[in-house]
PDB file of N, CA and C in Angstrom:
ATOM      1  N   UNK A   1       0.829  -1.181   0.000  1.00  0.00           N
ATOM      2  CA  UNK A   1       0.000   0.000   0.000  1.00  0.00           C
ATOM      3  C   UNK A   1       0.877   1.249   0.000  1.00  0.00           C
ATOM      4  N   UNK A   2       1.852   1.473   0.950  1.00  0.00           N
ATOM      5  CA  UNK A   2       3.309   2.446   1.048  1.00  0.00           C
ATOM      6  C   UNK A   2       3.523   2.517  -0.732  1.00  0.00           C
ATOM      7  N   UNK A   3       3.715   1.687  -1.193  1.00  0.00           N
ATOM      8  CA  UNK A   3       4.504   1.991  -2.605  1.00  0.00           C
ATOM      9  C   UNK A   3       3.500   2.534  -3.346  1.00  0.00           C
ATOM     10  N   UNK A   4       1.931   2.165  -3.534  1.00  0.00           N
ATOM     11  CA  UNK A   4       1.021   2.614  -4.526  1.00  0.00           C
ATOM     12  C   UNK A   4       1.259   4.293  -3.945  1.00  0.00           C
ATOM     13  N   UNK A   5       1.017   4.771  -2.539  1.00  0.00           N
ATOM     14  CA  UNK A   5       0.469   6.244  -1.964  1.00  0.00           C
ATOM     15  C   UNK A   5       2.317   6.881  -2.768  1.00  0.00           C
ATOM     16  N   UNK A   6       3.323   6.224  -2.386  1.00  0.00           N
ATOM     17  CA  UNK A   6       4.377   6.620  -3.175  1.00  0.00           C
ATOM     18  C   UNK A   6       4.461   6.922  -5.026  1.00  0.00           C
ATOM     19  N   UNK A   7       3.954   5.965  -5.478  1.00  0.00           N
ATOM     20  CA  UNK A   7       3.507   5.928  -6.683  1.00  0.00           C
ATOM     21  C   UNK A   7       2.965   7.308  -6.762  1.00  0.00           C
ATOM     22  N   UNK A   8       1.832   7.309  -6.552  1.00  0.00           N
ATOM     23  CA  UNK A   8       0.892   8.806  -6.762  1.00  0.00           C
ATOM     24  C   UNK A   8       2.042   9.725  -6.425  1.00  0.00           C
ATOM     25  N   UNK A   9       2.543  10.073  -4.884  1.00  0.00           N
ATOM     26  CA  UNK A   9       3.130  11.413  -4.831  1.00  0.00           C
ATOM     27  C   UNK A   9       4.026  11.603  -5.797  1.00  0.00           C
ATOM     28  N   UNK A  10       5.160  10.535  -6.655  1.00  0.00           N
ATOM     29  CA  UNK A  10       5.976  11.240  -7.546  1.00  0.00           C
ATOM     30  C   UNK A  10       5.136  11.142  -8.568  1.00  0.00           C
ATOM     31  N   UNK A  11       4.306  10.458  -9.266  1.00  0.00           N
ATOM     32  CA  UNK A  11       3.102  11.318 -10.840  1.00  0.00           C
ATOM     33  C   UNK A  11       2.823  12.148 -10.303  1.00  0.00           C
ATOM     34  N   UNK A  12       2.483  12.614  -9.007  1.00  0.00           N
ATOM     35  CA  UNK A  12       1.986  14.337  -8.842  1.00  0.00           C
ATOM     36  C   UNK A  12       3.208  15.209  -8.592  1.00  0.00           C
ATOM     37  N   UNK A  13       4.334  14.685  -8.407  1.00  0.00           N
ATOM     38  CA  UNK A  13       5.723  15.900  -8.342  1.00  0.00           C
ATOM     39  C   UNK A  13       6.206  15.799  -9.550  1.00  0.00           C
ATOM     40  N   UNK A  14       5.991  14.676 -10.418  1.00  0.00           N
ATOM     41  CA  UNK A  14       6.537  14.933 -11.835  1.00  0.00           C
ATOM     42  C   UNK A  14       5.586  15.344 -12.833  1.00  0.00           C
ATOM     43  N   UNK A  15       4.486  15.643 -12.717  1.00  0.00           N
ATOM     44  CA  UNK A  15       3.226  16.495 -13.366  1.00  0.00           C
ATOM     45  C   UNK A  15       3.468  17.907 -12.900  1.00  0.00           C
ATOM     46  N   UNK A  16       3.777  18.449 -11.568  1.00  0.00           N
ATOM     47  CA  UNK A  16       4.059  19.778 -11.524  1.00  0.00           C
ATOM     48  C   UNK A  16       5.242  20.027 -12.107  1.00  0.00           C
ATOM     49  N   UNK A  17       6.614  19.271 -12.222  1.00  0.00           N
ATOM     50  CA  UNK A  17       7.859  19.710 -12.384  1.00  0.00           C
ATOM     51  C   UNK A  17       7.625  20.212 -14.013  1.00  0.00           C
ATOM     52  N   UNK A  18       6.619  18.736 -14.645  1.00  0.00           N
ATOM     53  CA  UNK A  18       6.822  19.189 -16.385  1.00  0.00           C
ATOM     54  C   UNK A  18       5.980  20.206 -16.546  1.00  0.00           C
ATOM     55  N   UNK A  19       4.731  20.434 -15.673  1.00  0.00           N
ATOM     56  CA  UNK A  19       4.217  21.865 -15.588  1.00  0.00           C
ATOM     57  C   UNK A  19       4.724  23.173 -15.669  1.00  0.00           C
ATOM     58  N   UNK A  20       5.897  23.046 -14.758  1.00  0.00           N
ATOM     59  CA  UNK A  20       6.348  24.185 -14.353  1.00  0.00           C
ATOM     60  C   UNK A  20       7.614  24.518 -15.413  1.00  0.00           C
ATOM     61  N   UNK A  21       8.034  23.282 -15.921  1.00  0.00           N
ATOM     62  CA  UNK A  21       9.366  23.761 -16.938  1.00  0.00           C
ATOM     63  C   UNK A  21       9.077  24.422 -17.964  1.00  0.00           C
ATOM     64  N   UNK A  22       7.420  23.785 -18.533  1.00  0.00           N
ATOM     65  CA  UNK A  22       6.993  24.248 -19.805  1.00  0.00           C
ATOM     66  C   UNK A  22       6.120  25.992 -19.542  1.00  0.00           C
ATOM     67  N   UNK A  23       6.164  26.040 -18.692  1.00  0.00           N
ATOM     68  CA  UNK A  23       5.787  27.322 -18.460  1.00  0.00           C
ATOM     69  C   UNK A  23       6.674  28.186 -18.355  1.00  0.00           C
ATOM     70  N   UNK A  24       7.914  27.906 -17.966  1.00  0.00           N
ATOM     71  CA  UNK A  24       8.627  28.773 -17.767  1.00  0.00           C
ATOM     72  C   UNK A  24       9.571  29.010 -19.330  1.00  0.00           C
ATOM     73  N   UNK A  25       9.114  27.584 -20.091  1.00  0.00           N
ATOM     74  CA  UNK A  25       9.949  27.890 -21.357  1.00  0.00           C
ATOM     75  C   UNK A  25       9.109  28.468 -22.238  1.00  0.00           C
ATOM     76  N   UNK A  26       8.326  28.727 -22.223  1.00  0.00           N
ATOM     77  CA  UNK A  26       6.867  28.742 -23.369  1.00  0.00           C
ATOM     78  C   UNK A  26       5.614  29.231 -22.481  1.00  0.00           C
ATOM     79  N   UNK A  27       5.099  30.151 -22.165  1.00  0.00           N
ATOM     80  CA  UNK A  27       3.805  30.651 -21.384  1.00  0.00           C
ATOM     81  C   UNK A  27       3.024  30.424 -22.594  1.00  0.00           C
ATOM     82  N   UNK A  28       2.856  30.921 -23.801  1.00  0.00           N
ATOM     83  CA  UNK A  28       1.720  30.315 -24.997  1.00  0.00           C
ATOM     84  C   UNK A  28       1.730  29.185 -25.434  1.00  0.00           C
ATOM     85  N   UNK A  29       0.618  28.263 -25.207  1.00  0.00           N
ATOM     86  CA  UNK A  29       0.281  27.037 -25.977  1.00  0.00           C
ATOM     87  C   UNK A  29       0.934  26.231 -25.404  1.00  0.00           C
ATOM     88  N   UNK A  30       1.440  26.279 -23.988  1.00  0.00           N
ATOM     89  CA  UNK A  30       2.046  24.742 -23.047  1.00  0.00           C
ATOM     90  C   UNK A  30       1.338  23.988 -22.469  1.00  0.00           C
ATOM     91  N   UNK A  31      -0.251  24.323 -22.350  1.00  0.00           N
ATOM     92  CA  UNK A  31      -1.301  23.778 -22.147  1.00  0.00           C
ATOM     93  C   UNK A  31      -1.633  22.795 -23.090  1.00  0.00           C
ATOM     94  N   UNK A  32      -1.329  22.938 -24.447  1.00  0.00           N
ATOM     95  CA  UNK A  32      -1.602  22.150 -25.684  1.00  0.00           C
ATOM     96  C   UNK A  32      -0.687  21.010 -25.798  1.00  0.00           C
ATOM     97  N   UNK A  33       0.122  21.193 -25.239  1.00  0.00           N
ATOM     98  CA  UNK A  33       1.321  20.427 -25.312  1.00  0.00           C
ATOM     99  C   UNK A  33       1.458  19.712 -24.084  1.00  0.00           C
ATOM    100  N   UNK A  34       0.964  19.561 -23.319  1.00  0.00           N
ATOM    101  CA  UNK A  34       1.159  18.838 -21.705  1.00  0.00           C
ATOM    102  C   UNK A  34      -0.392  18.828 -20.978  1.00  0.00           C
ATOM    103  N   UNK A  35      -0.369  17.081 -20.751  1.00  0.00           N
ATOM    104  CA  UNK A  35      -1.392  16.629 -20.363  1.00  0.00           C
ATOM    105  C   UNK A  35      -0.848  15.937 -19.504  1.00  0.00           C
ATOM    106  N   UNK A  36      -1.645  16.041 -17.957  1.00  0.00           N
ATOM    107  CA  UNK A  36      -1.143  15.474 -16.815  1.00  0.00           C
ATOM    108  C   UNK A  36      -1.347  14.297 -16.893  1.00  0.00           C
ATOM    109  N   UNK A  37      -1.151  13.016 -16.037  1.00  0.00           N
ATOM    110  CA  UNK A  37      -1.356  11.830 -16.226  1.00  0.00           C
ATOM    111  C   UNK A  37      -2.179  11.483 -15.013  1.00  0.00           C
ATOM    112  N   UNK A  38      -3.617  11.121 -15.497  1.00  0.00           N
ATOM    113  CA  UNK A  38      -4.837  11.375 -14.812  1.00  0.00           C
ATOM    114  C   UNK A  38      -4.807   9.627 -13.744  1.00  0.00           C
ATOM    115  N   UNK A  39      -4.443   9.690 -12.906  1.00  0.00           N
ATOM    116  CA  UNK A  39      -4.704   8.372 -12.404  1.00  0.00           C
ATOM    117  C   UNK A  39      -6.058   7.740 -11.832  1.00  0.00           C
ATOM    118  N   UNK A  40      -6.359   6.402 -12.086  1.00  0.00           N
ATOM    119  CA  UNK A  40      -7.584   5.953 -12.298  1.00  0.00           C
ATOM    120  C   UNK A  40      -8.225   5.736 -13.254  1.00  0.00           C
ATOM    121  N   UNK A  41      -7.238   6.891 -14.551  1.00  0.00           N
ATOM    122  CA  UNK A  41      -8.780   6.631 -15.434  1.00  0.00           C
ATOM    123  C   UNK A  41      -8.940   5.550 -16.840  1.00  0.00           C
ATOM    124  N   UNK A  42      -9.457   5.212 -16.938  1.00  0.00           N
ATOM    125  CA  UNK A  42      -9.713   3.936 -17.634  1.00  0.00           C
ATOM    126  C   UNK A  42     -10.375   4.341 -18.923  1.00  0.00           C
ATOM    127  N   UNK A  43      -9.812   3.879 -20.186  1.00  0.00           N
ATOM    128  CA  UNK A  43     -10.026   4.161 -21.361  1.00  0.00           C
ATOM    129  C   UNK A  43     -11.159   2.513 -21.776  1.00  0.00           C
ATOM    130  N   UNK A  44     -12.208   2.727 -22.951  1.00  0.00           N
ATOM    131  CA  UNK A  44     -12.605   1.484 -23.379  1.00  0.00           C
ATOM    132  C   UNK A  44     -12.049   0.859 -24.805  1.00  0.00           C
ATOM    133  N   UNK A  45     -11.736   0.191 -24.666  1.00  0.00           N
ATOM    134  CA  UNK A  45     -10.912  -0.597 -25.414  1.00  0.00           C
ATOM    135  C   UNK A  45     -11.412  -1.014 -26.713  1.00  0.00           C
ATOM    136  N   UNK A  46     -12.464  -0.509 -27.136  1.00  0.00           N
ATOM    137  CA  UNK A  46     -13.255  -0.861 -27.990  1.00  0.00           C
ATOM    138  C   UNK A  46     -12.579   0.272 -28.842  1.00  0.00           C
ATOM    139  N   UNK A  47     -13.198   1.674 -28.110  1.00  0.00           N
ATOM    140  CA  UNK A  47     -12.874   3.019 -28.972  1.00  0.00           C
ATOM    141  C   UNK A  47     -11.685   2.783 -29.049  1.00  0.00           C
ATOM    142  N   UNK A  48     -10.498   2.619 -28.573  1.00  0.00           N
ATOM    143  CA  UNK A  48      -9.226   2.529 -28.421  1.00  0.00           C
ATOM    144  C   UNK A  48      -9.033   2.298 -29.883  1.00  0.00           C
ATOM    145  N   UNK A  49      -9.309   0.631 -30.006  1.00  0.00           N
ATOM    146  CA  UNK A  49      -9.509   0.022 -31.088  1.00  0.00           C
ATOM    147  C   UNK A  49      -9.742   0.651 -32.304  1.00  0.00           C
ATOM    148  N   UNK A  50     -10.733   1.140 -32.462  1.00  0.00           N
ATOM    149  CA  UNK A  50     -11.971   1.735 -33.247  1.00  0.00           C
ATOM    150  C   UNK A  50     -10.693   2.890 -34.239  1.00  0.00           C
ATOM    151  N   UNK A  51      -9.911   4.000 -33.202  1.00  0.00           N
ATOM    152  CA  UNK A  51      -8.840   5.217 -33.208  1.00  0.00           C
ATOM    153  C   UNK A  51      -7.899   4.526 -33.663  1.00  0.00           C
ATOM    154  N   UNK A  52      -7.419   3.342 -33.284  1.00  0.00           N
ATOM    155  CA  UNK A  52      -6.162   2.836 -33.974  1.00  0.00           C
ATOM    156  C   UNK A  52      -6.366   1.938 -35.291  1.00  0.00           C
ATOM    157  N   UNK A  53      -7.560   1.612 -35.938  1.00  0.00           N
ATOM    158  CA  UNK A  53      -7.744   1.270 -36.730  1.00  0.00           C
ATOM    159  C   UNK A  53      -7.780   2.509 -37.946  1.00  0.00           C
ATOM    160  N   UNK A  54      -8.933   3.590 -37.695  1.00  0.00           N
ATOM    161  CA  UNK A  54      -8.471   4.880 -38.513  1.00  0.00           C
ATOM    162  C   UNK A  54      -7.867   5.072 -38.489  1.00  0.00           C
ATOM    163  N   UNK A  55      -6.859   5.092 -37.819  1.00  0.00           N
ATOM    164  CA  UNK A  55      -5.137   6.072 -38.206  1.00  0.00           C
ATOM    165  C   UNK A  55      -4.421   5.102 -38.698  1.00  0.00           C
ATOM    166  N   UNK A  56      -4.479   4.049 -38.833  1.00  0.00           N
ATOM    167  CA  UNK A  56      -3.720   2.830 -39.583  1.00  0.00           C
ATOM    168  C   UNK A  56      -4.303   3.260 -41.218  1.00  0.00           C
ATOM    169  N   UNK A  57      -6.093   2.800 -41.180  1.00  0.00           N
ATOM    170  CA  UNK A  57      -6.203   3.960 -42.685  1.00  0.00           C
ATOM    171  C   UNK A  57      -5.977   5.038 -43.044  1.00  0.00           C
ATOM    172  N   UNK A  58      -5.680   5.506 -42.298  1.00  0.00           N
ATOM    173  CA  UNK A  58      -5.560   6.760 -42.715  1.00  0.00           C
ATOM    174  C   UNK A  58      -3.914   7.191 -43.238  1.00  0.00           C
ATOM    175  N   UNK A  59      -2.722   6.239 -42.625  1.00  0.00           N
ATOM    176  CA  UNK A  59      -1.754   5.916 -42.765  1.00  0.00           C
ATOM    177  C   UNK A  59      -1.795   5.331 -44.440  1.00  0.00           C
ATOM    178  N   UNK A  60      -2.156   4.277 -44.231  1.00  0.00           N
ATOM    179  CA  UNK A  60      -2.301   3.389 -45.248  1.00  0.00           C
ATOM    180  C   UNK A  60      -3.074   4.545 -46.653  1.00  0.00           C
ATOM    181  N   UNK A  61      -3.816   5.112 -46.804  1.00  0.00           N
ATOM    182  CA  UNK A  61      -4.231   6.161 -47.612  1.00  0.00           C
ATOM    183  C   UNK A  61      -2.625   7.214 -48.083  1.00  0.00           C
ATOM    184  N   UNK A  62      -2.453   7.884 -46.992  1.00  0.00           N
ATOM    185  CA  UNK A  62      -1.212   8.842 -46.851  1.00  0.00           C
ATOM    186  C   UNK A  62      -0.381   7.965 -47.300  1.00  0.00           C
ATOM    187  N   UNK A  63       0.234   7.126 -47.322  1.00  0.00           N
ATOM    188  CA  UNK A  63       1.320   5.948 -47.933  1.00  0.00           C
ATOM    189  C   UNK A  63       1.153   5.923 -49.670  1.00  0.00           C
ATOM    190  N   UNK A  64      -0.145   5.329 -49.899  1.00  0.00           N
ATOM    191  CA  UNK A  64      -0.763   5.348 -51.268  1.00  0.00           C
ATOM    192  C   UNK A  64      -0.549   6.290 -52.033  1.00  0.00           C
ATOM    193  N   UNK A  65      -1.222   7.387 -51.374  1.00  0.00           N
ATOM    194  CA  UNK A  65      -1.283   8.626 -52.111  1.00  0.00           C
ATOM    195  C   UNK A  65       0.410   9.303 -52.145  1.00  0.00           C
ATOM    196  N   UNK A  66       1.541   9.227 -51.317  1.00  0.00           N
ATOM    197  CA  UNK A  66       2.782   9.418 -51.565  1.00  0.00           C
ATOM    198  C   UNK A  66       3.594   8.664 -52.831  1.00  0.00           C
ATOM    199  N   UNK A  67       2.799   7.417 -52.415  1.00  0.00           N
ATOM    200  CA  UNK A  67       3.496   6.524 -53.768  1.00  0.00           C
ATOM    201  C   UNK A  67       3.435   6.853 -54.919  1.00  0.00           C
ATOM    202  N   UNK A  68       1.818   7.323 -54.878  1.00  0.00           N
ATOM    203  CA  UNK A  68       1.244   7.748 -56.523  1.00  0.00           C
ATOM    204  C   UNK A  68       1.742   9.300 -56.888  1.00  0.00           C
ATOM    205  N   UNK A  69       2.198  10.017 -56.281  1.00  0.00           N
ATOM    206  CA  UNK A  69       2.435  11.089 -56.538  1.00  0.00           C
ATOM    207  C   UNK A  69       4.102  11.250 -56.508  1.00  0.00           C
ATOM    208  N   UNK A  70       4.975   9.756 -56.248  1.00  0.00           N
ATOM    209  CA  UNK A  70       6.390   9.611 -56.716  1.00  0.00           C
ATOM    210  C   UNK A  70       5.911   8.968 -58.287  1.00  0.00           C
ATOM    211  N   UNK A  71       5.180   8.118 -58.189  1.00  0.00           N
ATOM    212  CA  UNK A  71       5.005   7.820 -59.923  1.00  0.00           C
ATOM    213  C   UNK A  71       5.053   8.605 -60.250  1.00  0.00           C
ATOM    214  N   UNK A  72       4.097  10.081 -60.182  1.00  0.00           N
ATOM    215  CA  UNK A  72       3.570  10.944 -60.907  1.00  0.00           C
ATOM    216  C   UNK A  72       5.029  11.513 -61.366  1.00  0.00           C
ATOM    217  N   UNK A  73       5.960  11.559 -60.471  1.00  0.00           N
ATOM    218  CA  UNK A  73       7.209  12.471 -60.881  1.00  0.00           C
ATOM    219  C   UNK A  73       8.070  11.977 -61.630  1.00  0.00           C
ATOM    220  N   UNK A  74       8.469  10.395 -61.163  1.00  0.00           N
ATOM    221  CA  UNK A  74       9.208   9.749 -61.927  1.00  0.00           C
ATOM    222  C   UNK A  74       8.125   9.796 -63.845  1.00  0.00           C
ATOM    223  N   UNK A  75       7.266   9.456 -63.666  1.00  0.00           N
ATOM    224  CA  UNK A  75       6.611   9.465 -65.466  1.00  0.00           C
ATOM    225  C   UNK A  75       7.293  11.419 -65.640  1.00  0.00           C
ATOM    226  N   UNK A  76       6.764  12.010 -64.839  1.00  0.00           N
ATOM    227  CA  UNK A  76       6.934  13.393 -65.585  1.00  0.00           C
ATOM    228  C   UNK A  76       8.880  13.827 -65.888  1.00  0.00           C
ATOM    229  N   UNK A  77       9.677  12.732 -65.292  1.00  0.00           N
ATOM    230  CA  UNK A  77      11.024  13.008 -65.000  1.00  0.00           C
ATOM    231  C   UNK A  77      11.452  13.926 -66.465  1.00  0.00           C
ATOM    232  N   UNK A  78      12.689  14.291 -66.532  1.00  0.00           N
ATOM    233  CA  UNK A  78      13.525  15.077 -67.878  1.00  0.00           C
ATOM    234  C   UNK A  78      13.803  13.973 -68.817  1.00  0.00           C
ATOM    235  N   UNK A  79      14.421  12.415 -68.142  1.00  0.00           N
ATOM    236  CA  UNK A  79      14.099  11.547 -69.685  1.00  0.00           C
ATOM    237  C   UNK A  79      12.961  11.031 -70.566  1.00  0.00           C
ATOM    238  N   UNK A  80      11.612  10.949 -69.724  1.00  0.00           N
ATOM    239  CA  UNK A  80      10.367  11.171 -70.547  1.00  0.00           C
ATOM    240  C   UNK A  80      10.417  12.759 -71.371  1.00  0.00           C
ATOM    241  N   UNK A  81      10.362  13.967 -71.116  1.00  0.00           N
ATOM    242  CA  UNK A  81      10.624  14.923 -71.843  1.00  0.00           C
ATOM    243  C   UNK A  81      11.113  14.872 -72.626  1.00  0.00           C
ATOM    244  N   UNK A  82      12.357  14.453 -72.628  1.00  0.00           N
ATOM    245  CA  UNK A  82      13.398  14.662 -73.702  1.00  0.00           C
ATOM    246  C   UNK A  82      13.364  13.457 -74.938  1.00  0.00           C
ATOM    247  N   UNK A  83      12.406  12.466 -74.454  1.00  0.00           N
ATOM    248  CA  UNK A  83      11.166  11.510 -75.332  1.00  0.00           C
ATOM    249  C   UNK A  83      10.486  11.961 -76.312  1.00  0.00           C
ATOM    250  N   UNK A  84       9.583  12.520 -75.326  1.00  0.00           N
ATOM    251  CA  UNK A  84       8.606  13.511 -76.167  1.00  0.00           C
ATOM    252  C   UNK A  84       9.089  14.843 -76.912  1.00  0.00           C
ATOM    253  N   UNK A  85      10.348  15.516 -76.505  1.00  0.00           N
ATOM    254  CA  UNK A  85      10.834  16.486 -77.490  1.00  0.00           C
ATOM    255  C   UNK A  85      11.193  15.785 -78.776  1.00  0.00           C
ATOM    256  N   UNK A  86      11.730  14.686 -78.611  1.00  0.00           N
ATOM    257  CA  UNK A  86      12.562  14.334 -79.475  1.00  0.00           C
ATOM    258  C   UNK A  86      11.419  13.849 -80.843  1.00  0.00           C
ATOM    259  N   UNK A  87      10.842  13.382 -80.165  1.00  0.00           N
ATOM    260  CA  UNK A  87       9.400  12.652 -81.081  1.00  0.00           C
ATOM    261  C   UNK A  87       8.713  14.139 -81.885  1.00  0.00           C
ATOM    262  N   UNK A  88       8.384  15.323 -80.795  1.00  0.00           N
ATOM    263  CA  UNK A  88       7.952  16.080 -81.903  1.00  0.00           C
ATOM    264  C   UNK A  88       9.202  16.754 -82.676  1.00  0.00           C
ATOM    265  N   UNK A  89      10.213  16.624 -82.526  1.00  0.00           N
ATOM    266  CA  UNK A  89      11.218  17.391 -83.362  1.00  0.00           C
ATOM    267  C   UNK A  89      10.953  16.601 -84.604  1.00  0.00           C
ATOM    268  N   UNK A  90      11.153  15.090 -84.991  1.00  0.00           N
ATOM    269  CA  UNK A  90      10.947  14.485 -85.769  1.00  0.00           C
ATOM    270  C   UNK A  90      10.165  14.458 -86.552  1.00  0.00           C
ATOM    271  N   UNK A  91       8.676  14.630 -85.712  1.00  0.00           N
ATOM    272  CA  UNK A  91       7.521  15.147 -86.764  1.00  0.00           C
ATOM    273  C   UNK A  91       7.485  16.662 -87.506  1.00  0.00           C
ATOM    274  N   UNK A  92       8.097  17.380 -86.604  1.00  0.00           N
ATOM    275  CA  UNK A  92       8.555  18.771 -87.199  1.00  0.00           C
ATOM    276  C   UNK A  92       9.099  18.376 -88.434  1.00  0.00           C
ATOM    277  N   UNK A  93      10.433  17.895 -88.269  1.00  0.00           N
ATOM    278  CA  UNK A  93      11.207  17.967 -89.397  1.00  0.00           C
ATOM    279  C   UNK A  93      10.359  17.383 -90.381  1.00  0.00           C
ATOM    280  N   UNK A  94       9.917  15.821 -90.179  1.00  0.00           N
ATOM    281  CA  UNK A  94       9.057  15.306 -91.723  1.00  0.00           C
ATOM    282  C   UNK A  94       8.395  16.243 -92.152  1.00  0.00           C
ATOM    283  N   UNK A  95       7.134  17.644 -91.249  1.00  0.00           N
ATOM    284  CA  UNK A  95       6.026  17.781 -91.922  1.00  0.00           C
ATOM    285  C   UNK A  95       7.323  18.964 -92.952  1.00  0.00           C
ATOM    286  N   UNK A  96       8.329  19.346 -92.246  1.00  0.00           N
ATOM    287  CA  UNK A  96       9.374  20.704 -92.926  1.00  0.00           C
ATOM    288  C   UNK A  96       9.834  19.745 -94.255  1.00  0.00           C
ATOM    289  N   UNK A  97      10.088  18.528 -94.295  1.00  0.00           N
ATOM    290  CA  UNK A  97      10.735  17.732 -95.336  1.00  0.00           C
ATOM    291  C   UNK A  97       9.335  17.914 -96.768  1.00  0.00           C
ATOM    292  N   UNK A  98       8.005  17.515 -96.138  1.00  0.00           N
ATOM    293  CA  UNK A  98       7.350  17.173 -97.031  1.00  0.00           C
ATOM    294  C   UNK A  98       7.245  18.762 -97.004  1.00  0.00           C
ATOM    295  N   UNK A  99       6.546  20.082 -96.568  1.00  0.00           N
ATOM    296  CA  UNK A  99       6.791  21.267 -97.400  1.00  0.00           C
ATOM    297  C   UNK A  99       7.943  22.029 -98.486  1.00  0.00           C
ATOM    298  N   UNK A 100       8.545  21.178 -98.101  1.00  0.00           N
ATOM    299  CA  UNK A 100      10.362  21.477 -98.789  1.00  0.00           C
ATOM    300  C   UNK A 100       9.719  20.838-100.580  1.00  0.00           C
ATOM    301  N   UNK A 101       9.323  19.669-100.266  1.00  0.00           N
ATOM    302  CA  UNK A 101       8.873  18.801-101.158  1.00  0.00           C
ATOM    303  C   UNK A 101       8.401  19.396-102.632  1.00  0.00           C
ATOM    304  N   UNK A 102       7.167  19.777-101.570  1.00  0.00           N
ATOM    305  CA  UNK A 102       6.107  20.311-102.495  1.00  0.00           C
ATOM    306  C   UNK A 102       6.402  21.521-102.879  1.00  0.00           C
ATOM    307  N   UNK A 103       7.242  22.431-102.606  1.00  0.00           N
ATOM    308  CA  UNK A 103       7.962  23.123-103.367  1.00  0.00           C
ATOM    309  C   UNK A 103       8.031  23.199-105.006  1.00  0.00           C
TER     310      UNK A 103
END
C-alpha cells in the first residue's frame, strides 16, 4: 500500500515539475502540449480500437497517395521529356521535309 500512496506522490511531483518547466519555457500554448497523467482513469478498449484502426487507414491512404504522386514524378522526369521532345522534333522535321517537297 506504502509503494502505490508513493507511486501517486511522484506522478503528482513529476506532473508539476513538467508543468512548471513548460511554463517557464513557453507561457503560450504549453497547455496544448502537456497533459497530466490522470490516475484511475480507464479508457474502453473498444474506442481505443476503433482510433487505432483509422489512423492505420488513414496511414495506409497517406502511404498510397505518396506513392502515386512519386510515380507521378518519376513518369513526368527530364528523360520522358526529352522523349517527347525528341518525337515532336521528328515530326517537325518530316512535316518541314514534305513542305520542302512540295515546293
Amino acid at each position: 500500500m506504502r509503494s502505490a500512496e508513493e507511486h501517486a506522490q511522484l506522478i503528482s511531483k513529476m506532473n508539476e515539475l513538467i508543468k512548471d518547466s513548460l511554463q517557464t519555457e513557453d507561457a503560450d500554448g504549453s497547455d496544448d502540449l502537456y497533459s497530466p497523467v490522470n490516475e484511475g482513469e480507464e479508457f474502453d478498449e473498444s474506442v481505443l480500437l476503433e482510433e487505432l484502426e483509422k489512423l492505420e487507414k488513414s496511414l495506409d491512404e497517406s502511404l498510397f497517395e505518396a506513392d502515386r504522386k512519386e510515380q507521378e514524378v518519376l513518369a513526368a522526369s527530364p528523360s520522358n521529356h526529352a522523349k517527347l521532345e525528341e518525337e515532336d522534333i521528328a515530326e517537325d522535321l518530316e512535316y518541314l521535309r514534305q513542305w520542302a517537297n512540295s515546293l
